[in-house]
Protein backbone atom coordinates (compact mmCIF):
# COMPACT_ATOMS: atom_id res chain seq x y z
CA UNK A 1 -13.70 156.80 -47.69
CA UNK A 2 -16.34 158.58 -45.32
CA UNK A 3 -18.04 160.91 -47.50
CA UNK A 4 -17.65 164.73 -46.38
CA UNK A 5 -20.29 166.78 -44.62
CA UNK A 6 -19.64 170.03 -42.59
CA UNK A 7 -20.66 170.57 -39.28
CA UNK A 8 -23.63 171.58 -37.90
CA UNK A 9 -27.29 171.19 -39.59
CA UNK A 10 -27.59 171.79 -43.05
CA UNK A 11 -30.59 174.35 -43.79
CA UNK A 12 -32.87 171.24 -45.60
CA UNK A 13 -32.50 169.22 -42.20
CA UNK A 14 -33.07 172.37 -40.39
CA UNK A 15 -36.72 172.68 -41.76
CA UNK A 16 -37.00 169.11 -41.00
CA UNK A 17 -37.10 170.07 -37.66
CA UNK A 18 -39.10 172.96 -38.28
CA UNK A 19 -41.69 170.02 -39.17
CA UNK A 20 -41.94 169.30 -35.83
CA UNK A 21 -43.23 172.61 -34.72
CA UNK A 22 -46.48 172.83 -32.80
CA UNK A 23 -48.93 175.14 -34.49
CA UNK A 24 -52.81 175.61 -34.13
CA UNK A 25 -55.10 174.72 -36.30
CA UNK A 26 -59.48 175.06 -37.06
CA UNK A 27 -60.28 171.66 -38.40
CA UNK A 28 -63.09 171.35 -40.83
CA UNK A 29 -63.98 167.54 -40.27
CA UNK A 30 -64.01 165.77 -37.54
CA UNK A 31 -60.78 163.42 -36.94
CA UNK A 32 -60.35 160.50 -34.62
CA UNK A 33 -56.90 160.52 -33.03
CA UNK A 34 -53.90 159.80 -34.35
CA UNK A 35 -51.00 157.29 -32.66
CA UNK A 36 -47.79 159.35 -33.70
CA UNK A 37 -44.50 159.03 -32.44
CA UNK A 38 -44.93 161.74 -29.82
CA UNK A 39 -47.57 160.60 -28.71
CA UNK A 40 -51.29 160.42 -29.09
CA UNK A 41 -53.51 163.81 -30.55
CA UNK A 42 -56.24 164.62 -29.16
CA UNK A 43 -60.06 164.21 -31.94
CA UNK A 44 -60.49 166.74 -34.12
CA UNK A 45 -63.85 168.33 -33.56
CA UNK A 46 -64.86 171.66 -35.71
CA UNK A 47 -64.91 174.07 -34.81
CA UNK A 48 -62.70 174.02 -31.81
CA UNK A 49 -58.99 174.82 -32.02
CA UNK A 50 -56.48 171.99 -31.51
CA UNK A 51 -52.58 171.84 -31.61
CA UNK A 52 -50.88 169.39 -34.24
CA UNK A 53 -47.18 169.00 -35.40
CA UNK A 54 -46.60 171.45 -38.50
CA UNK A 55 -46.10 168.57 -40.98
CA UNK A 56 -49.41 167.41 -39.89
CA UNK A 57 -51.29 170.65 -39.79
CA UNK A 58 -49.91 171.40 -43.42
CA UNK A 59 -51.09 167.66 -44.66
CA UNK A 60 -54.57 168.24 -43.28
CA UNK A 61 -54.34 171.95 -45.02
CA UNK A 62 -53.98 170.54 -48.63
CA UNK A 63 -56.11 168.21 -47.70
CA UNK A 64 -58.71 170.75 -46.95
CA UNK A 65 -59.62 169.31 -44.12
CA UNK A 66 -58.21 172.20 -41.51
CA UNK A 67 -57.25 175.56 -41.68
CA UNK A 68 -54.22 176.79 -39.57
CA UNK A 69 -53.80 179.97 -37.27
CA UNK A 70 -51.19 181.66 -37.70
CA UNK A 71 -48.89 182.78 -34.89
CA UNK A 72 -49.30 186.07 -33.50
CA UNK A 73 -45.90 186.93 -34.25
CA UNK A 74 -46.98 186.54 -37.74
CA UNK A 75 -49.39 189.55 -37.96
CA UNK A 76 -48.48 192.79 -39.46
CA UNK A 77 -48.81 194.54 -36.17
CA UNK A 78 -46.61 192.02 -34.42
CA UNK A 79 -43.82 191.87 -37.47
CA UNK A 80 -43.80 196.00 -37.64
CA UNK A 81 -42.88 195.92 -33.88
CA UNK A 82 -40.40 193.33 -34.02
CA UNK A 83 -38.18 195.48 -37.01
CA UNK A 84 -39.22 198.50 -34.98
CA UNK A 85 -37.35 196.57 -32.08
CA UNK A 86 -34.62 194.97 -34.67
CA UNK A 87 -33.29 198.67 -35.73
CA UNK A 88 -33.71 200.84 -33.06
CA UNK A 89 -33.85 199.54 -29.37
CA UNK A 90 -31.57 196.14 -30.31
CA UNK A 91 -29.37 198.21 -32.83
CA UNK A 92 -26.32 196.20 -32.30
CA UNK A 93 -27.93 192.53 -30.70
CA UNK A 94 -30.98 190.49 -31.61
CA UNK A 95 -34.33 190.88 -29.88
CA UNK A 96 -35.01 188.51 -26.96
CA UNK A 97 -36.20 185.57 -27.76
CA UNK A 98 -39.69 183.85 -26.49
CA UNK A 99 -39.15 183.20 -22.55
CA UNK A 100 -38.51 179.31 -21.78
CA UNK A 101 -40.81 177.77 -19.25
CA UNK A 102 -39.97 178.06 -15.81
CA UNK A 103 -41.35 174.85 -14.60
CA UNK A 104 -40.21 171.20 -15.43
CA UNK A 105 -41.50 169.64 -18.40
CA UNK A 106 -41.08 165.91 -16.82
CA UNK A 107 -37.92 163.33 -15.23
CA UNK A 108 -35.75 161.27 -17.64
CA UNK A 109 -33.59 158.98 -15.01
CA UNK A 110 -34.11 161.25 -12.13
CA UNK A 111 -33.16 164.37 -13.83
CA UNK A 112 -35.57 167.07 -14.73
CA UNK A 113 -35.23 168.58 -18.32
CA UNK A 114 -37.29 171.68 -19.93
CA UNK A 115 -38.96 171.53 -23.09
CA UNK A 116 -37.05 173.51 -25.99
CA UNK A 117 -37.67 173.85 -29.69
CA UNK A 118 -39.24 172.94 -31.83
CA UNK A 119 -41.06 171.72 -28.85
CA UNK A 120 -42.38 174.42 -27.61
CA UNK A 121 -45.60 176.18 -28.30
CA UNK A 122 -43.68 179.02 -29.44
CA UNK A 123 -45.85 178.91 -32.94
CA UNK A 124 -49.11 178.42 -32.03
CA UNK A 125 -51.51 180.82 -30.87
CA UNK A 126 -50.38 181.18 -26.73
CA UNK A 127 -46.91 182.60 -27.58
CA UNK A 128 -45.39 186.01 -27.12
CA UNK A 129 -46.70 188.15 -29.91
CA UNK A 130 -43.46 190.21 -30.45
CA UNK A 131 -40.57 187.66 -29.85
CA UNK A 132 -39.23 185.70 -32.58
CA UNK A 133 -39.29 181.62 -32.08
CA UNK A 134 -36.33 179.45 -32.97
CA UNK A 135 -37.59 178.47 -36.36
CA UNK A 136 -39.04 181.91 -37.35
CA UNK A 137 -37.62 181.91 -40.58
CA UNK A 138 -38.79 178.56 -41.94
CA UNK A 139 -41.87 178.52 -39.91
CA UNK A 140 -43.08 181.27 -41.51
CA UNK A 141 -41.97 180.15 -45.27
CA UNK A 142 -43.79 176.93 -44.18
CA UNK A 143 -47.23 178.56 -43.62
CA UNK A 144 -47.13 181.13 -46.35
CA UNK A 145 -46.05 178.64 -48.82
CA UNK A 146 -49.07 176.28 -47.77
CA UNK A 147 -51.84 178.48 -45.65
CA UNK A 148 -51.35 181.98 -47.16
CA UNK A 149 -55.01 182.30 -47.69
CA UNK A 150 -55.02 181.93 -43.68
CA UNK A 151 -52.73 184.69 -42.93
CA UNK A 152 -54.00 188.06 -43.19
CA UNK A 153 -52.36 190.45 -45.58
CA UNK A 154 -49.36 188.01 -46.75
CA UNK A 155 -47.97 190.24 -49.17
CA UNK A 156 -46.88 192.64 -46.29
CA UNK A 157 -46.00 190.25 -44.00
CA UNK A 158 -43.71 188.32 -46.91
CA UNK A 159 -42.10 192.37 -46.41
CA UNK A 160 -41.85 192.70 -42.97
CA UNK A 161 -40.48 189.06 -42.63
CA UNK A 162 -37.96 190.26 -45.73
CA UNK A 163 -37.13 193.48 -44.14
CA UNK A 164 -36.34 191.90 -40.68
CA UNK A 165 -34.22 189.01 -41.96
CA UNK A 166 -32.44 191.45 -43.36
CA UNK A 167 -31.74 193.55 -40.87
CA UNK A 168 -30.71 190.26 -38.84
CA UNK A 169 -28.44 189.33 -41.40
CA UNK A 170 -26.69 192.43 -41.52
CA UNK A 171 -26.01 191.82 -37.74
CA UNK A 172 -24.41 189.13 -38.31
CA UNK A 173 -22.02 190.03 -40.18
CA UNK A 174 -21.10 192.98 -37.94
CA UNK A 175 -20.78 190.20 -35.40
CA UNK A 176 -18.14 188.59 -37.33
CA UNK A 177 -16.18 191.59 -38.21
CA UNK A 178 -16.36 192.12 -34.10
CA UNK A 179 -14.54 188.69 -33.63
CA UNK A 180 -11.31 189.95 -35.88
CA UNK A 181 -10.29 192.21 -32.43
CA UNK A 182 -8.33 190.27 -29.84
CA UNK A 183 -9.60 189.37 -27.13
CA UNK A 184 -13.66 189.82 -28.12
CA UNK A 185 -16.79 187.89 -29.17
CA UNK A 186 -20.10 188.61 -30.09
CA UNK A 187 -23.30 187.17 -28.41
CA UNK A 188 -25.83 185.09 -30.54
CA UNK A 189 -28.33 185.29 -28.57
CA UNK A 190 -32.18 185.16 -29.98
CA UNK A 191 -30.47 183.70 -33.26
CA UNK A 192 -33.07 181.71 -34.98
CA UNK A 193 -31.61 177.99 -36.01
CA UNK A 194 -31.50 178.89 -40.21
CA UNK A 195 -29.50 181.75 -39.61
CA UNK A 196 -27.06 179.77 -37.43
CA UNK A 197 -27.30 176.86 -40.27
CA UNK A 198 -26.70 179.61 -43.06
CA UNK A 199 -24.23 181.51 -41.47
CA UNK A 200 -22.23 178.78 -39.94
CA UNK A 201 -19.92 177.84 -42.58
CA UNK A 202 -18.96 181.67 -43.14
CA UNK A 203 -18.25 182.05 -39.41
CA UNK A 204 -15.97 178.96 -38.69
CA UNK A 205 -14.26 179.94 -42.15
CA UNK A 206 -13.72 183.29 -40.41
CA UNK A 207 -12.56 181.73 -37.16
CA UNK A 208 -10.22 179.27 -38.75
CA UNK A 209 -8.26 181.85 -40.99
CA UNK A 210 -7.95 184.17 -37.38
CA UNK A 211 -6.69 180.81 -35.78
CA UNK A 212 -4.33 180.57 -38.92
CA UNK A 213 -2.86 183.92 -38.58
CA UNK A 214 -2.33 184.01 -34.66
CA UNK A 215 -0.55 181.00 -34.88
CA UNK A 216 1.78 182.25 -37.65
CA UNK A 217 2.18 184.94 -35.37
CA UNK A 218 3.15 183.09 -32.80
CA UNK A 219 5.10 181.15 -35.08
CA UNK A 220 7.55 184.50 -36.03
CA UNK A 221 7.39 185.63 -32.62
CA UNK A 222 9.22 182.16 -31.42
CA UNK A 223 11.71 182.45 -34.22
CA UNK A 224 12.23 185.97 -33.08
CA UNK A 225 12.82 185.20 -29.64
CA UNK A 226 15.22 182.08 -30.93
CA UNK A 227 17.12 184.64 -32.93
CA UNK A 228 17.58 186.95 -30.01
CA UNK A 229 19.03 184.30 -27.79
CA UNK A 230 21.19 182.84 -30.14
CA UNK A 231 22.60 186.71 -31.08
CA UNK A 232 23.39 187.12 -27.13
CA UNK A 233 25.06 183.79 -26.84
CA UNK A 234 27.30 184.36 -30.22
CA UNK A 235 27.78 188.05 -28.52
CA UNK A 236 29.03 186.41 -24.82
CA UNK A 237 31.70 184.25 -26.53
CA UNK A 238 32.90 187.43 -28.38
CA UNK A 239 33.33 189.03 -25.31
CA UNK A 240 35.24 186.12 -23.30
CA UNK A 241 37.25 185.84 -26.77
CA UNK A 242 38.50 189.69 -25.89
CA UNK A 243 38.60 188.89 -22.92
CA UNK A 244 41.04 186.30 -23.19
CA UNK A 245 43.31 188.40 -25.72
């Protein structure tokens, strides 16, 4: 018997992609590089700035051995604007999204194919400063559960980041009461990947029971129709029966 699992990501593997996350960091020690699986990194030299994978970045951060930057996104300033943007100029949608890159990251059998997430450098310290990355969310429990001496004021940005998910949330579920009229849909875009992962099961449970009831609809509208007919024909053969007489 296969054993059960929903679709979709699950939030734990969800943050195991969040891992993968590029993010800056200040080491404190210098640091040959390391052979990963996506390749080489480059020495680690203080006091210059490198980029490292987030599980990486974090290791080296208990280690004391590096000290991470946080994203700009991830300053007051930056969060205040983006609920500023959340509540009043994207009342009913999300607020765009950091811009993908218009060039070609590389070929893979001819074709060309752009980098995404969590492969872009949408967390380190290059990205947009008011646009929300794909992995916002855990990102940004990530770095204040292991470099919160590193981000400036956390208590107010644990707030803001509160406040805005939120405000997100509550989207959301206008979205889904949006999807009970016929005919319409609600966008997603600028969704970060938890709130897909959490809100997932919710939706499809929302779009299954709609499924459910159209198709009982359809269901009484058949037998409807069936009853019709079968009325006219028993109402012809009365009439050719008086006809008859």
């Amino acid at each position: 018997m296969a054993f059960p699992h929903p679709q979709g990501l699950m939030p734990t593997e969800v943050a195991f992609l969040c891992e993968m996350e590029q993010v800056t960091i200040v080491p404190r020690q210098r640091l040959d590089r390391l052979d990963l699986l996506g390749g080489p990194t480059n020495p680690l030299i203080p006091p210059q700035r490198s980029t490292l994978p987030l599980w990486l970045a974090v290791l080296l951060k208990r280690q004391r051995r590096a000290n991470i930057v946080p994203p700009p996104w991830l300053h007051t300033d930056s969060l205040t604007e983006i609920l500023e943007n959340e509540t009043r100029h994207f009342p009913t949608t999300f607020s765009p999204a950091p811009p993908m890159p218009s060039t070609r990251a590389s070929d893979f059998d001819g074709k060309a194919f752009y980098i995404s997430a969590p492969f872009q450098e949408s967390c380190t310290v290059n990205t947009v400063p008011t646009a929300l990355p794909y992995h916002w969310f855990e990102m940004s429990e990530m770095l204040l559960d292991a470099a919160a001496d590193d981000v400036a004021d956390p208590d107010r940005v644990r707030q803001l980041l509160r406040d805005i998910r939120e405000v997100r949330l509550a989207k959301m579920r206008k979205g889904v009461q949006v999807l009970t009229g016929e005919g319409e849909g609600t966008r997603l875009d600028g969704v970060g990947a938890m709130e897909v992962s959490e809100s997932r099961g919710f939706i499809t449970g929302v779009m299954d029971g709609l499924r459910k009831i159209d198709a009982s609809r359809e269901q009484a509208r058949r037998d409807r129709d069936e009853e019709e007919r079968d009325n006219r024909r028993y109402n012809d053969v009365d009439d050719e029966d008086d006809d008859m007489t």
